[in-house]
C-alpha atoms as a PDB file:
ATOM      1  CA  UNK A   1     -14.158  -0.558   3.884  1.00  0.00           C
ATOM      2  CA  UNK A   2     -10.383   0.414   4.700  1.00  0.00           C
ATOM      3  CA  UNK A   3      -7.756   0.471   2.857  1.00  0.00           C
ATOM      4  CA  UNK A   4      -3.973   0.676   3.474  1.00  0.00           C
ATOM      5  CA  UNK A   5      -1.043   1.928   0.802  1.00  0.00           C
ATOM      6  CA  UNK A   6       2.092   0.191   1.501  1.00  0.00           C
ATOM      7  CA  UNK A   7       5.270   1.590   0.066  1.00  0.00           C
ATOM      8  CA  UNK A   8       8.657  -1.011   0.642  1.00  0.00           C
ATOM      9  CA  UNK A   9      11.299  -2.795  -1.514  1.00  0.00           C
ATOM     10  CA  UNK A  10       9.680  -5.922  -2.921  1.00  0.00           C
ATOM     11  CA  UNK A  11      12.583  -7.707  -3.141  1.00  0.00           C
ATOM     12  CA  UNK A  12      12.553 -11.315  -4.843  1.00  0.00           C
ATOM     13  CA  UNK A  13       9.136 -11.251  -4.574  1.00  0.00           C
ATOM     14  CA  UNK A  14       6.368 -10.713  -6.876  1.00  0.00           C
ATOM     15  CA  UNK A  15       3.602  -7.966  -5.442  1.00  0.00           C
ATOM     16  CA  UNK A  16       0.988 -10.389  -5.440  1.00  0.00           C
ATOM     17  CA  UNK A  17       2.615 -12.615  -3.008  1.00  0.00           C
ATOM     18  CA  UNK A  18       3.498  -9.590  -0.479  1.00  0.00           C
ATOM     19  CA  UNK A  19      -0.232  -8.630  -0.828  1.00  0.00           C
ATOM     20  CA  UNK A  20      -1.235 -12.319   0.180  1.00  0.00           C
ATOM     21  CA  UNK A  21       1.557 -12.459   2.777  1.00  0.00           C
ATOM     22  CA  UNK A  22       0.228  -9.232   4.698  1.00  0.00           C
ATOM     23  CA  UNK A  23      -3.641 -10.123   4.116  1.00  0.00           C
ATOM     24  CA  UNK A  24      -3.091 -13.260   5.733  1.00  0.00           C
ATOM     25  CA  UNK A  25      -1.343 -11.369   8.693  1.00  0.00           C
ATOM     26  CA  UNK A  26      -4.067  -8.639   8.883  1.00  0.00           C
ATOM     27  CA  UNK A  27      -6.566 -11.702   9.181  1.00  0.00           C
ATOM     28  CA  UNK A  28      -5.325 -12.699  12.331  1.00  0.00           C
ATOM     29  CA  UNK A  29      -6.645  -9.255  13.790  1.00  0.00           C
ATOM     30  CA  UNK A  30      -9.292  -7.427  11.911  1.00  0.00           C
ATOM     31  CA  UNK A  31     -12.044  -9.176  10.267  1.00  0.00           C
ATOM     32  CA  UNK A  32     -13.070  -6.849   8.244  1.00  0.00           C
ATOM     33  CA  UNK A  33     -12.613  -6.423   4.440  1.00  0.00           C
ATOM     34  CA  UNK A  34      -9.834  -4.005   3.465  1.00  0.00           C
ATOM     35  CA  UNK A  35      -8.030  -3.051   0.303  1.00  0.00           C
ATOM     36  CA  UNK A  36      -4.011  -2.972   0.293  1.00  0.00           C
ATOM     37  CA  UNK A  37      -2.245  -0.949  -2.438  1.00  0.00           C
ATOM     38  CA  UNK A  38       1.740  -1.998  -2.589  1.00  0.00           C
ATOM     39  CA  UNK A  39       4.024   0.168  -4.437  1.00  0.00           C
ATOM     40  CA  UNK A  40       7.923  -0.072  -4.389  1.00  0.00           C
ATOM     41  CA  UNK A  41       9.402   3.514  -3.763  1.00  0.00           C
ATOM     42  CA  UNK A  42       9.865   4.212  -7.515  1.00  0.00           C
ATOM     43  CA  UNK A  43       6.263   3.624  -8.448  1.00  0.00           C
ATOM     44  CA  UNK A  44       4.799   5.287  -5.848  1.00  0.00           C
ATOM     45  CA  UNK A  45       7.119   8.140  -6.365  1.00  0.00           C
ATOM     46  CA  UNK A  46       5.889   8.044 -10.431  1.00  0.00           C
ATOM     47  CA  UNK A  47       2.716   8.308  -9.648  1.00  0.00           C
ATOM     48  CA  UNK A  48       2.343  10.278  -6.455  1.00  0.00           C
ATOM     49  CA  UNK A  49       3.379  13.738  -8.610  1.00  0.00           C
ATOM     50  CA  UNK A  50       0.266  13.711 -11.050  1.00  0.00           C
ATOM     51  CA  UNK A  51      -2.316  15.318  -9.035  1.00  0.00           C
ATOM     52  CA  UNK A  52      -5.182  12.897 -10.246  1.00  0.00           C
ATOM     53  CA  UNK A  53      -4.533   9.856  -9.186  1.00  0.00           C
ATOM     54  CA  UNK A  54      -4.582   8.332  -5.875  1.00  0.00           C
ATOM     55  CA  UNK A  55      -1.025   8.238  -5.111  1.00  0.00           C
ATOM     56  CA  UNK A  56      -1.300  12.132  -5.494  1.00  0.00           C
ATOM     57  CA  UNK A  57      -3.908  11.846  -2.707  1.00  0.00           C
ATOM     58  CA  UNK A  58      -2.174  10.021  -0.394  1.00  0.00           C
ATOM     59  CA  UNK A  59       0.882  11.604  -0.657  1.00  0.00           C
ATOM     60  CA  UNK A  60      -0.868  14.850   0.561  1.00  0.00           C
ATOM     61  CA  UNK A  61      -3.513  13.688   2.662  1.00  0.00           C
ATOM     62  CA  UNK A  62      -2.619  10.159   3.953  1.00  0.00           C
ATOM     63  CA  UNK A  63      -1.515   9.318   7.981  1.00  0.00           C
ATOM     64  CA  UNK A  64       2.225   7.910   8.169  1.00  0.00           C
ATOM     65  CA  UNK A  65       1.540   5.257  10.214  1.00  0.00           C
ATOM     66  CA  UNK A  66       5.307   4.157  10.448  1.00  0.00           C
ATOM     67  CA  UNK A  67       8.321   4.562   8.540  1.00  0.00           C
END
């Protein structure tokens, strides 16, 4: 199983919907079962600085794939 972290501005919309917005997108190229963590900057920044959680993690061990 894969999963991706996705940091962005959300916007007007809620996280749920983003989630089903980019699983639906994913769909059209892998079919394979994959987890997707969204954050806005601010949360992910929260969380990314106490070293037990999975934020922590990716923030020192995770691929920038673009940004």
């Amino acid at each position: 199983m894969l999963f991706r972290s996705i940091i962005t501005d959300l916007g007007n919309k809620r996280k749920i919907e983003l989630i089903r917005d980019i699983r639906r997108e994913i769909n059209l190229y892998f079919q394979i079962p994959i987890d997707i963590l969204l954050y806005d900057n601010n949360e992910f920044n929260e969380r990314s600085i106490h070293p037990a959680t999975l934020e922590y993690k990716i923030l020192k061990q995770g691929i920038l794939v673009n940004g």
